[in-house]
PDB file of N, CA and C in Angstrom:
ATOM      1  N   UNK A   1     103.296 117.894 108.713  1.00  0.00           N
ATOM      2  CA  UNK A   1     102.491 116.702 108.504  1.00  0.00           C
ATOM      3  C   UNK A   1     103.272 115.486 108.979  1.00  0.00           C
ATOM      4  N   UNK A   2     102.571 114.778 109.595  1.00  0.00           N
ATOM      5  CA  UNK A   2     103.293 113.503 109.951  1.00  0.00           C
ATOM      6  C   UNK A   2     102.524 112.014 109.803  1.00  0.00           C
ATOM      7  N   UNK A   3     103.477 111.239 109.169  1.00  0.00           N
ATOM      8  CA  UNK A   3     102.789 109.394 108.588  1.00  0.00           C
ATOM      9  C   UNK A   3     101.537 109.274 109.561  1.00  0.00           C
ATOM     10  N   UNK A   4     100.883 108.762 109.387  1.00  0.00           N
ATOM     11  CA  UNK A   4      99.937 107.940 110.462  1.00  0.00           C
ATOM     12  C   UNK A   4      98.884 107.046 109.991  1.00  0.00           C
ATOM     13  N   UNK A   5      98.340 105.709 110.348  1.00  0.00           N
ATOM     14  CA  UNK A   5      97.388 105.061 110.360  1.00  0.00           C
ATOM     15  C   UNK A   5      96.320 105.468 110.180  1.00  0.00           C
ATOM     16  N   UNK A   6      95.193 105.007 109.756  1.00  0.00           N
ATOM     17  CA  UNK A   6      93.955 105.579 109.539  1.00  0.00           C
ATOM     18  C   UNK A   6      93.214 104.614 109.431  1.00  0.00           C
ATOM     19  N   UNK A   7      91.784 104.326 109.999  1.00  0.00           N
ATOM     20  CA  UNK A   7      91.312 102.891 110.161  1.00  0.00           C
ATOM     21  C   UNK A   7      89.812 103.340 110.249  1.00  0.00           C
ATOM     22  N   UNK A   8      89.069 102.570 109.734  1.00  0.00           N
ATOM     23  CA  UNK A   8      87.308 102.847 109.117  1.00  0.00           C
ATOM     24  C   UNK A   8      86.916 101.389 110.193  1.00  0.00           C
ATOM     25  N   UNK A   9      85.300 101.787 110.402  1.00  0.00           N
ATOM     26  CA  UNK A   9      84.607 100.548 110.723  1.00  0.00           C
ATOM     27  C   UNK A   9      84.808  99.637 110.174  1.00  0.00           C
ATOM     28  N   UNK A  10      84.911  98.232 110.815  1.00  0.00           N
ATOM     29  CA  UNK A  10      84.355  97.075 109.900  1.00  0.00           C
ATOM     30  C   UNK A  10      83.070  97.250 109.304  1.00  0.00           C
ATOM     31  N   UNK A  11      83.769  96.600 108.158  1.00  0.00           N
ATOM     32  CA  UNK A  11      82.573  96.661 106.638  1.00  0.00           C
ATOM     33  C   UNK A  11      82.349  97.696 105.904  1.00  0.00           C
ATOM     34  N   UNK A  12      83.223  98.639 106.121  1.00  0.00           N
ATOM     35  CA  UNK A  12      83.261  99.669 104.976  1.00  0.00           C
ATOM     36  C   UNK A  12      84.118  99.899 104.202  1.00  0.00           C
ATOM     37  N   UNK A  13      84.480 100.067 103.088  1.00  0.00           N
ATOM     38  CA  UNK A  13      85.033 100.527 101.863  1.00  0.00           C
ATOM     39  C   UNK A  13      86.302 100.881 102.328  1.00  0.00           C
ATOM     40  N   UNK A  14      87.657 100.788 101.457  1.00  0.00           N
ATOM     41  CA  UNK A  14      88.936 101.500 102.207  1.00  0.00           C
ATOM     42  C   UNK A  14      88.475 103.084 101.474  1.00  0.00           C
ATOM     43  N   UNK A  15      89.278 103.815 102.296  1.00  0.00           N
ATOM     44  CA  UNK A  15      89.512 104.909 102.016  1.00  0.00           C
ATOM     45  C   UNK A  15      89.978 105.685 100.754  1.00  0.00           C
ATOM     46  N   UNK A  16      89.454 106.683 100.275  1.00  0.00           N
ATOM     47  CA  UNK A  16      90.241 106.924  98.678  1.00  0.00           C
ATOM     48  C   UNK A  16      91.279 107.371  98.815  1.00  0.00           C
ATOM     49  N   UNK A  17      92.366 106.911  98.142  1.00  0.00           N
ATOM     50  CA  UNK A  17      94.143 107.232  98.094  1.00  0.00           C
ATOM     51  C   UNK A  17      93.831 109.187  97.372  1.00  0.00           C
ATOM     52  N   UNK A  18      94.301 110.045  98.140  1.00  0.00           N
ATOM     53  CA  UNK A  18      93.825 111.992  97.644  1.00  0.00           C
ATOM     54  C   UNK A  18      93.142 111.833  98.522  1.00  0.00           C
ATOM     55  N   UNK A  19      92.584 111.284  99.297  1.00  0.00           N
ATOM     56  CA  UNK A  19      90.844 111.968  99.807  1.00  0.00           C
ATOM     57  C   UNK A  19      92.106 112.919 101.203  1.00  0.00           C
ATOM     58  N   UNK A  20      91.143 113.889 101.628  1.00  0.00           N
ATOM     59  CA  UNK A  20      91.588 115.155 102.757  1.00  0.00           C
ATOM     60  C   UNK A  20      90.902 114.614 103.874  1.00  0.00           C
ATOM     61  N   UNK A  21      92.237 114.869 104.911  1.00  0.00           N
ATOM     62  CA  UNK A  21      90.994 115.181 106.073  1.00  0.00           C
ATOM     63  C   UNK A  21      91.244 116.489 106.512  1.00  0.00           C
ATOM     64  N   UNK A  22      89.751 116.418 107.055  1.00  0.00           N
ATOM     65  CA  UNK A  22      89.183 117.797 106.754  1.00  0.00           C
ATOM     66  C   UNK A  22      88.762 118.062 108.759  1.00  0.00           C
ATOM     67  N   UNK A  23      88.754 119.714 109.185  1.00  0.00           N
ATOM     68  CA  UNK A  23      88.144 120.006 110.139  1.00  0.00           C
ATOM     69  C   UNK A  23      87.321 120.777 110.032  1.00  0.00           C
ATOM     70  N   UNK A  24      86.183 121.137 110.208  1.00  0.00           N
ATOM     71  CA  UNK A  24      85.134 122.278 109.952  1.00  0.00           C
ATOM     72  C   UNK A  24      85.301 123.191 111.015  1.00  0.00           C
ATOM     73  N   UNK A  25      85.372 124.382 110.529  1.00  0.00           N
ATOM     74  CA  UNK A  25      85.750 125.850 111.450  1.00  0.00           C
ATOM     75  C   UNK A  25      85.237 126.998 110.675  1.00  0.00           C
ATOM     76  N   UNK A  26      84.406 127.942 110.707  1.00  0.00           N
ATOM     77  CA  UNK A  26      83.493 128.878 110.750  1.00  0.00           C
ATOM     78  C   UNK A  26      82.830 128.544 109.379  1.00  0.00           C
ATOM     79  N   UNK A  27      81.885 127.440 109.486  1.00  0.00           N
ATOM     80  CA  UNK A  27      81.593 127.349 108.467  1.00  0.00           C
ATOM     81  C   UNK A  27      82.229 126.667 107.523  1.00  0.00           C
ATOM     82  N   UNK A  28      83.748 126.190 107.288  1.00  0.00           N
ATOM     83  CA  UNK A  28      83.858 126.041 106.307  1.00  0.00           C
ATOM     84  C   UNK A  28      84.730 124.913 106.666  1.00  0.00           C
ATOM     85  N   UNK A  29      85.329 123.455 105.458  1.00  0.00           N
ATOM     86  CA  UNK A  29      86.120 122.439 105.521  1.00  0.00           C
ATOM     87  C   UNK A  29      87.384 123.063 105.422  1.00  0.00           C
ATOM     88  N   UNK A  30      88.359 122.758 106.581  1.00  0.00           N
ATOM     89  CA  UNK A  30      90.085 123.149 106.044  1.00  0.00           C
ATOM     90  C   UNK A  30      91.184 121.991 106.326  1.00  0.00           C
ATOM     91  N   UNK A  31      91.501 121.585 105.052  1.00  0.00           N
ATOM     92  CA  UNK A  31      92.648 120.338 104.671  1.00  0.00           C
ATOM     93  C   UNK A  31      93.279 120.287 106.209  1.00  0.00           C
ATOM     94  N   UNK A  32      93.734 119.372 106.913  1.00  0.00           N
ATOM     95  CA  UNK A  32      94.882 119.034 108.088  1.00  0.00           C
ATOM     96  C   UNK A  32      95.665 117.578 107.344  1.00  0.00           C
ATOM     97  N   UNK A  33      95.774 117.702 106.171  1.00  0.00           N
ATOM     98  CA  UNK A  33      96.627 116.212 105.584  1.00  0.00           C
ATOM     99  C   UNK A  33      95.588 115.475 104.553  1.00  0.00           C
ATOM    100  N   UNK A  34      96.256 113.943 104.388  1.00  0.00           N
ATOM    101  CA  UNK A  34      95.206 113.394 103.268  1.00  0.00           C
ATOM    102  C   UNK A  34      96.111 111.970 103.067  1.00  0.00           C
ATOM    103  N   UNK A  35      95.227 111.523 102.779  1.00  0.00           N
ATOM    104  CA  UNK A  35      95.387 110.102 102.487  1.00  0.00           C
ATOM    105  C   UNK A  35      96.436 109.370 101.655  1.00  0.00           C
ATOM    106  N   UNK A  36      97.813 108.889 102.041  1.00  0.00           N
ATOM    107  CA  UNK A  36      98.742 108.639 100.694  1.00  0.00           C
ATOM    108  C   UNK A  36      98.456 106.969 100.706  1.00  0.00           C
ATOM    109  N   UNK A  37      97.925 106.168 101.080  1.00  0.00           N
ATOM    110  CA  UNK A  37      97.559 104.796 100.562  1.00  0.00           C
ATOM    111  C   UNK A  37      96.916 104.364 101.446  1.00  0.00           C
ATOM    112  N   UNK A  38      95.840 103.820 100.531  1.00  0.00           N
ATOM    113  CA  UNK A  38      94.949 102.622 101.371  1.00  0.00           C
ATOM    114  C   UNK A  38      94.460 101.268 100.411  1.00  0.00           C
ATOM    115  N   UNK A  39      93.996 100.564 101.375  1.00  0.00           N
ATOM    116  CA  UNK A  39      94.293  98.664 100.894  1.00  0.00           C
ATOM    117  C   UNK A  39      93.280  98.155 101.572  1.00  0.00           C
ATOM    118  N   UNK A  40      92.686  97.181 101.488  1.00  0.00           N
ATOM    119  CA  UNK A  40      92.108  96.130 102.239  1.00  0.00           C
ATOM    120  C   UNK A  40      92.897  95.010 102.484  1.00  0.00           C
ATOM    121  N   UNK A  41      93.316  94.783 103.400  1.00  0.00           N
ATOM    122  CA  UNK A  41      94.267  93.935 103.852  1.00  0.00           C
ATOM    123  C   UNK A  41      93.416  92.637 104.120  1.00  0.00           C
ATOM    124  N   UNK A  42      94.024  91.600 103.523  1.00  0.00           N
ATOM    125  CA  UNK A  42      93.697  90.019 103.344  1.00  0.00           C
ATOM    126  C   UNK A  42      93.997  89.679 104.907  1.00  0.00           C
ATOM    127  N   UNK A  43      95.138  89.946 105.680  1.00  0.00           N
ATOM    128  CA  UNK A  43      95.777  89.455 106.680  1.00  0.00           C
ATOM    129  C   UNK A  43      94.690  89.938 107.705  1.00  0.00           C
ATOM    130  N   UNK A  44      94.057  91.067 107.824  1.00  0.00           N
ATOM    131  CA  UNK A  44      93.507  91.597 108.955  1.00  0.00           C
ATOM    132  C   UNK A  44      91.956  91.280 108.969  1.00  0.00           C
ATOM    133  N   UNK A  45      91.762  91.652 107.527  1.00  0.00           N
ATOM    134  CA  UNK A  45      90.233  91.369 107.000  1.00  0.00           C
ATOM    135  C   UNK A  45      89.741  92.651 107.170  1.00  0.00           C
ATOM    136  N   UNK A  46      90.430  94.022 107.206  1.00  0.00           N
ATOM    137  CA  UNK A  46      89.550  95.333 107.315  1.00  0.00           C
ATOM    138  C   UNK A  46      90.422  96.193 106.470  1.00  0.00           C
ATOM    139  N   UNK A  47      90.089  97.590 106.114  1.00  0.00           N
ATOM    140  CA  UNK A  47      90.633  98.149 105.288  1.00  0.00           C
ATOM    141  C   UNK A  47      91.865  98.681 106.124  1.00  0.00           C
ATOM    142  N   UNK A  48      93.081  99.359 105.404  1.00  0.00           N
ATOM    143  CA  UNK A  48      93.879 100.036 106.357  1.00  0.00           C
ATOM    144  C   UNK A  48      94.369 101.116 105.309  1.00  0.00           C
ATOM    145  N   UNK A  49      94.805 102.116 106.135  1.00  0.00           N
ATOM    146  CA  UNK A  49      95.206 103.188 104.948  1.00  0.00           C
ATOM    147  C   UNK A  49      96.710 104.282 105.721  1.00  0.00           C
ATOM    148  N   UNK A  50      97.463 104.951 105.166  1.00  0.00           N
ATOM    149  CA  UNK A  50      98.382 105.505 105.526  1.00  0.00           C
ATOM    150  C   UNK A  50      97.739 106.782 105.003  1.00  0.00           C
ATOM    151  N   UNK A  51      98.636 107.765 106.338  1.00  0.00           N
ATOM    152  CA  UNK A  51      98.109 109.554 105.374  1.00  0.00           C
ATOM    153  C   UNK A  51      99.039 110.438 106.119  1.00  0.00           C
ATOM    154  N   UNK A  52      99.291 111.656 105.963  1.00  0.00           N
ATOM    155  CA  UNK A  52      99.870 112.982 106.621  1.00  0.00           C
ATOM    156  C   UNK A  52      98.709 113.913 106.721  1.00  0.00           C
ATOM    157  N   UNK A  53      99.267 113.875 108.443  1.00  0.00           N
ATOM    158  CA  UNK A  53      98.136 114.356 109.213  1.00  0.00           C
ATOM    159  C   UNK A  53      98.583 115.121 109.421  1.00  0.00           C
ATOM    160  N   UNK A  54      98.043 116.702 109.641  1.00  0.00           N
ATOM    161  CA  UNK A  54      99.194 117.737 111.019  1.00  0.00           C
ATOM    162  C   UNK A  54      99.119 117.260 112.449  1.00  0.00           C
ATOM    163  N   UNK A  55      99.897 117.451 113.153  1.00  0.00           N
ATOM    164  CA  UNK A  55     100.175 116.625 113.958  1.00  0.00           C
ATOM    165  C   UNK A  55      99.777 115.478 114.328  1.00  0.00           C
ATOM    166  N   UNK A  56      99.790 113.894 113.765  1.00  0.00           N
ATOM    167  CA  UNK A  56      99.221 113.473 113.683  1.00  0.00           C
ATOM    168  C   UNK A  56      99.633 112.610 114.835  1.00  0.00           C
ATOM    169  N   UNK A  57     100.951 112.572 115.059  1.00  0.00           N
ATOM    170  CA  UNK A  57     101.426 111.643 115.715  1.00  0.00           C
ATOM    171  C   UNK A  57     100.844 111.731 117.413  1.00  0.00           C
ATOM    172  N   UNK A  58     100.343 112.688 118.084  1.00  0.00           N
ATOM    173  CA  UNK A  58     100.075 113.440 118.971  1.00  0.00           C
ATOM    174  C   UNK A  58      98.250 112.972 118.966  1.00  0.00           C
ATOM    175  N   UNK A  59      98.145 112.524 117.741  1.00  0.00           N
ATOM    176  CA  UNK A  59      96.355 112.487 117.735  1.00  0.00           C
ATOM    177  C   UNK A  59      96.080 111.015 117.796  1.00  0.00           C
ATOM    178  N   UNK A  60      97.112 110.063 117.702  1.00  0.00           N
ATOM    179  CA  UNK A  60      95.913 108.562 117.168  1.00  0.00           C
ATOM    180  C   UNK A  60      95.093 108.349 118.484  1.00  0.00           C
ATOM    181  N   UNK A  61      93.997 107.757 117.591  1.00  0.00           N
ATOM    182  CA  UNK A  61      92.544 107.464 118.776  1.00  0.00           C
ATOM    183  C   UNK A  61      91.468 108.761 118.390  1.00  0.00           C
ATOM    184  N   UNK A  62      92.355 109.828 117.676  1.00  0.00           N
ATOM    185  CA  UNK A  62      90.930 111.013 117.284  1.00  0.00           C
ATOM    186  C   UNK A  62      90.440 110.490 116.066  1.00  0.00           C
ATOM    187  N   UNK A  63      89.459 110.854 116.141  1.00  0.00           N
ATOM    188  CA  UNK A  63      88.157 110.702 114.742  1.00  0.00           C
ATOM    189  C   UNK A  63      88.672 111.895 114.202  1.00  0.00           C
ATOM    190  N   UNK A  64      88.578 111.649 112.921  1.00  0.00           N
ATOM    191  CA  UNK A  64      88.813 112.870 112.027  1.00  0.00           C
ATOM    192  C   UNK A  64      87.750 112.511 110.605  1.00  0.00           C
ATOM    193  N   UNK A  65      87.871 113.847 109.819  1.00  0.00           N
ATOM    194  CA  UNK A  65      86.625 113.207 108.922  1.00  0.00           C
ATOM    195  C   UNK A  65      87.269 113.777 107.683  1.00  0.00           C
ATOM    196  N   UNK A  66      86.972 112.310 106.706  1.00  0.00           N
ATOM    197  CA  UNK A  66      87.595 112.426 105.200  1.00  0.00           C
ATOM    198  C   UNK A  66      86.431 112.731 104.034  1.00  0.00           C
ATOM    199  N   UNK A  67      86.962 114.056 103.304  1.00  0.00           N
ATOM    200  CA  UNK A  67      86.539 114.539 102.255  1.00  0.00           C
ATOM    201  C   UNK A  67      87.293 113.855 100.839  1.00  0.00           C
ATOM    202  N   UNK A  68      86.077 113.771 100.073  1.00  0.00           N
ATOM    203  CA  UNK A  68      86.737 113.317  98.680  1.00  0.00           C
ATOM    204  C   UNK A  68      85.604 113.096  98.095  1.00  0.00           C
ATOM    205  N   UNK A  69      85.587 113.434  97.211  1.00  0.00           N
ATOM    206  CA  UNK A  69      84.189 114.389  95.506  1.00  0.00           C
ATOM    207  C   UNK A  69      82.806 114.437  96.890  1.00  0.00           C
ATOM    208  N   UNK A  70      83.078 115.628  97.275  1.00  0.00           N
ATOM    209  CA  UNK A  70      82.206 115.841  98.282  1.00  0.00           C
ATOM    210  C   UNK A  70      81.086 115.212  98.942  1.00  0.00           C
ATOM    211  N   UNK A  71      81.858 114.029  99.332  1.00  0.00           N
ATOM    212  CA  UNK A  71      81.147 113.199 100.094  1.00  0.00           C
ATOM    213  C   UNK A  71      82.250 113.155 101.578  1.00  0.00           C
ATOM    214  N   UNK A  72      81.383 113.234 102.692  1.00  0.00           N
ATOM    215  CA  UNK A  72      82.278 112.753 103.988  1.00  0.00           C
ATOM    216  C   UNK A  72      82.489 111.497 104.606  1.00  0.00           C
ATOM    217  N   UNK A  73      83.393 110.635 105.103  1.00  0.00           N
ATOM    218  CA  UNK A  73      83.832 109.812 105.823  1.00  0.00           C
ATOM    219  C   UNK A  73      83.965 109.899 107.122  1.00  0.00           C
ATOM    220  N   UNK A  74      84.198 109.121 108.264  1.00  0.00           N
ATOM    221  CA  UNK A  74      84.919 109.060 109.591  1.00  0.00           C
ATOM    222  C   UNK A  74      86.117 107.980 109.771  1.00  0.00           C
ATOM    223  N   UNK A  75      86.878 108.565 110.083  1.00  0.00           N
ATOM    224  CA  UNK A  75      88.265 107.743 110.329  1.00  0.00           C
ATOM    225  C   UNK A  75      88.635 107.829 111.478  1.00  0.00           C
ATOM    226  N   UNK A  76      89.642 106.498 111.706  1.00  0.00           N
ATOM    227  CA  UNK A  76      90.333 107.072 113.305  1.00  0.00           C
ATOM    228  C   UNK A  76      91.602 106.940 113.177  1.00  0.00           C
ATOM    229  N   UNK A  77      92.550 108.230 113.471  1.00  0.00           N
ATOM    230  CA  UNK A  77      93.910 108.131 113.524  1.00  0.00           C
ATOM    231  C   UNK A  77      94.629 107.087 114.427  1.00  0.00           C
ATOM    232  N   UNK A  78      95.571 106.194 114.141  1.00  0.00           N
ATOM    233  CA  UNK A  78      96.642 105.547 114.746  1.00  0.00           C
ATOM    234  C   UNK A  78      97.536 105.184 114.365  1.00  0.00           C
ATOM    235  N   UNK A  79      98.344 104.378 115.016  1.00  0.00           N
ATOM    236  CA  UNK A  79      99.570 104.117 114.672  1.00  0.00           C
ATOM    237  C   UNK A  79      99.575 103.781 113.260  1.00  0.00           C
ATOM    238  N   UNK A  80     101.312 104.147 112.361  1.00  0.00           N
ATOM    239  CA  UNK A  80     101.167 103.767 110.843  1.00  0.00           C
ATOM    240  C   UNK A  80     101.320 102.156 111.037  1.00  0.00           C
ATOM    241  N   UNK A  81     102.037 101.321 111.696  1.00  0.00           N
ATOM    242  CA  UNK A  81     101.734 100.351 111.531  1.00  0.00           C
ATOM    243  C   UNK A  81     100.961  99.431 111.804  1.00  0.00           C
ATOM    244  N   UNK A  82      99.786  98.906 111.259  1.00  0.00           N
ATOM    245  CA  UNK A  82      98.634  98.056 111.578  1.00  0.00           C
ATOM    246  C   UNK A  82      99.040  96.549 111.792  1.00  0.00           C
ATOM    247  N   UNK A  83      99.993  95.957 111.459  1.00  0.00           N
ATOM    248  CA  UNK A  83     100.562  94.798 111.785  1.00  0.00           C
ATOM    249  C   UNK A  83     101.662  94.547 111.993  1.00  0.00           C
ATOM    250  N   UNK A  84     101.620  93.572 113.220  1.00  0.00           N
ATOM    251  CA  UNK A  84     103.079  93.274 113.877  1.00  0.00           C
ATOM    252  C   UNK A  84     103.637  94.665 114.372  1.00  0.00           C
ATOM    253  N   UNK A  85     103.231  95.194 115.038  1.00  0.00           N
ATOM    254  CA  UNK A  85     104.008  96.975 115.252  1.00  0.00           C
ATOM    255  C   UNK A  85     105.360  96.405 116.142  1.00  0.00           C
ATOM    256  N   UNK A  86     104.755  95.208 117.037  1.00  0.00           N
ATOM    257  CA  UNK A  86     106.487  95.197 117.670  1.00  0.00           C
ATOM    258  C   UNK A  86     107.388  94.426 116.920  1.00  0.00           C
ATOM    259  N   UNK A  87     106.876  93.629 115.919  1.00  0.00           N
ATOM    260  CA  UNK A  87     108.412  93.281 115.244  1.00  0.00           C
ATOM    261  C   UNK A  87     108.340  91.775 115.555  1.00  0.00           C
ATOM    262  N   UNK A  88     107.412  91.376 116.724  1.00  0.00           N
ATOM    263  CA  UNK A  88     107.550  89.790 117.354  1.00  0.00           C
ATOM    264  C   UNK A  88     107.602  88.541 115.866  1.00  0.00           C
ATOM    265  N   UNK A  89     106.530  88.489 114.765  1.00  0.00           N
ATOM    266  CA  UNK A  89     106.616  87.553 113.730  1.00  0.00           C
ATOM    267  C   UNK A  89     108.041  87.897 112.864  1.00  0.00           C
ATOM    268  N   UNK A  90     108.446  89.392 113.074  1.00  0.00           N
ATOM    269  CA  UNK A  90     109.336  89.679 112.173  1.00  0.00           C
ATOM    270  C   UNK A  90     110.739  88.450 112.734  1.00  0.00           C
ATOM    271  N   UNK A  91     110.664  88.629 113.928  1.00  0.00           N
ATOM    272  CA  UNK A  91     112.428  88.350 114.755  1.00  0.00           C
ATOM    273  C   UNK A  91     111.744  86.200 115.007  1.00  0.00           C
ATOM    274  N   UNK A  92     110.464  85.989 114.805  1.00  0.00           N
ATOM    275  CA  UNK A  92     110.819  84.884 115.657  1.00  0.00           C
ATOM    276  C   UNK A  92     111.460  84.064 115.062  1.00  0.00           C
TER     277      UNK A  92
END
């Protein structure tokens, strides 16, 4: 499993902190990771969430879809950091 970003449309709900993502294969949902925090971030104005993905690092930009009290979601994997990723506000 590896850290990664996870990011919903504008205007929807953050993500539930446990919720799985899930792939469907013969029929049935199978765990690939899950959600370890999500927030609505004041700074960005959209939700953002962290999770362990299997290979996740290899996937941002895929849609993946989150299970939790059996209801489904769509997410899109990316980078774990959603702000400032190069560091520029950090150093100026």
């Amino acid at each position: 499993l590896q850290l990664v970003g996870l990011t919903v449309p504008q205007g929807e709900a953050p993500l539930p902190t446990g919720a799985h993502g899930v792939k469907r294969s013969d029929g049935r949902l199978h765990s690939q990771g899950f959600v370890t925090s999500s927030y609505q971030s004041p700074t960005l104005g959209q939700p953002i969430a962290l999770g362990l993905i299997e290979r996740g690092a290899a996937r941002h930009g895929e849609a993946i879809e989150i299970q939790h009290l059996g209801k489904l979601r769509t997410a899109t994997i990316a980078a774990p950091c959603a702000y400032d990723p190069s560091g520029d506000r950090l150093n100026a």
